[in-house]
Protein backbone atom coordinates (compact mmCIF):
# COMPACT_ATOMS: atom_id res chain seq x y z
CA UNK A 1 -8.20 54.98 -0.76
CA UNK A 2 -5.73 55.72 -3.17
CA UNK A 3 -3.58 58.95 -3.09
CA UNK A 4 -5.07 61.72 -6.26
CA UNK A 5 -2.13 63.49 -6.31
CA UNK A 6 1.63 63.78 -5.71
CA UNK A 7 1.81 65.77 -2.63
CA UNK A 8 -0.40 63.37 -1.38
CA UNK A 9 2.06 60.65 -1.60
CA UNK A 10 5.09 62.93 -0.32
CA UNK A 11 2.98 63.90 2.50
CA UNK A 12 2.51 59.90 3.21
CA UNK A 13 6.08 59.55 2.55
CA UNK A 14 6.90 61.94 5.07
CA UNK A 15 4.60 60.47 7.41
CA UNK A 16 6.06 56.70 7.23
CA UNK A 17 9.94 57.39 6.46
CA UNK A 18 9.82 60.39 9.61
CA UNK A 19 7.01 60.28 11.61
CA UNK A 20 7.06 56.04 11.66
CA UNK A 21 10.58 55.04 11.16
CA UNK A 22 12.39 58.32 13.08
CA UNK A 23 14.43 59.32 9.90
CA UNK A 24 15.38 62.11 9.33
CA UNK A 25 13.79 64.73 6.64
CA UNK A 26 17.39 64.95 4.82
CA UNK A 27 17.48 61.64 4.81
CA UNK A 28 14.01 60.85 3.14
CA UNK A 29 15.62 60.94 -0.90
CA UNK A 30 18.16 57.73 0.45
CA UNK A 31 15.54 56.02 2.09
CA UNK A 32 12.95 56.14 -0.60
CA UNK A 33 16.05 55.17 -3.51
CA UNK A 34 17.29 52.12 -1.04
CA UNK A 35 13.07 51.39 -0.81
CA UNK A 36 12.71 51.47 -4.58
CA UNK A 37 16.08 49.70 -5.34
CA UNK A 38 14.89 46.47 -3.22
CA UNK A 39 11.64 46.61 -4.45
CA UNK A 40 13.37 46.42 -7.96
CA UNK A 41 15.56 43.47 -6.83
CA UNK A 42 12.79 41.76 -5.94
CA UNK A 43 10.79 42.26 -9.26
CA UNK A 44 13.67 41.14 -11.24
CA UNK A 45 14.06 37.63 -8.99
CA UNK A 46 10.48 37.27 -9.22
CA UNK A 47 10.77 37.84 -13.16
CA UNK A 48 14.00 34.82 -13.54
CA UNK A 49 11.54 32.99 -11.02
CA UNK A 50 8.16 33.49 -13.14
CA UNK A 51 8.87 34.26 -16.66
CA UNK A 52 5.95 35.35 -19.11
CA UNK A 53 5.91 33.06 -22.33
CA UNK A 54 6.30 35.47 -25.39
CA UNK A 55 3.37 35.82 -27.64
């Protein structure tokens, strides 16, 4: 099931990036910018890797 809402997914946040991983709560805005930032690398390897043919 799908979060509805966006305390929903901060209160998940919280619970992997503190509760699973021992960070601490100061440190949550880092870890989620260093999480998006490879998740971005990744994309853009997987776009040089896999491009779309323009229609």
């Amino acid at each position: 099931m799908l979060p509805e809402n966006k305390l929903d997914i901060e209160q998940l946040a919280k619970a992997y990036f503190v509760d699973e991983l021992g960070l601490n709560p100061e440190d949550m805005p880092d870890a989620a910018r260093n999480l998006l930032g490879a998740f971005d690398v990744l994309y853009r390897i997987n776009e040089r890797l896999n491009p779309q043919p323009v229609c």
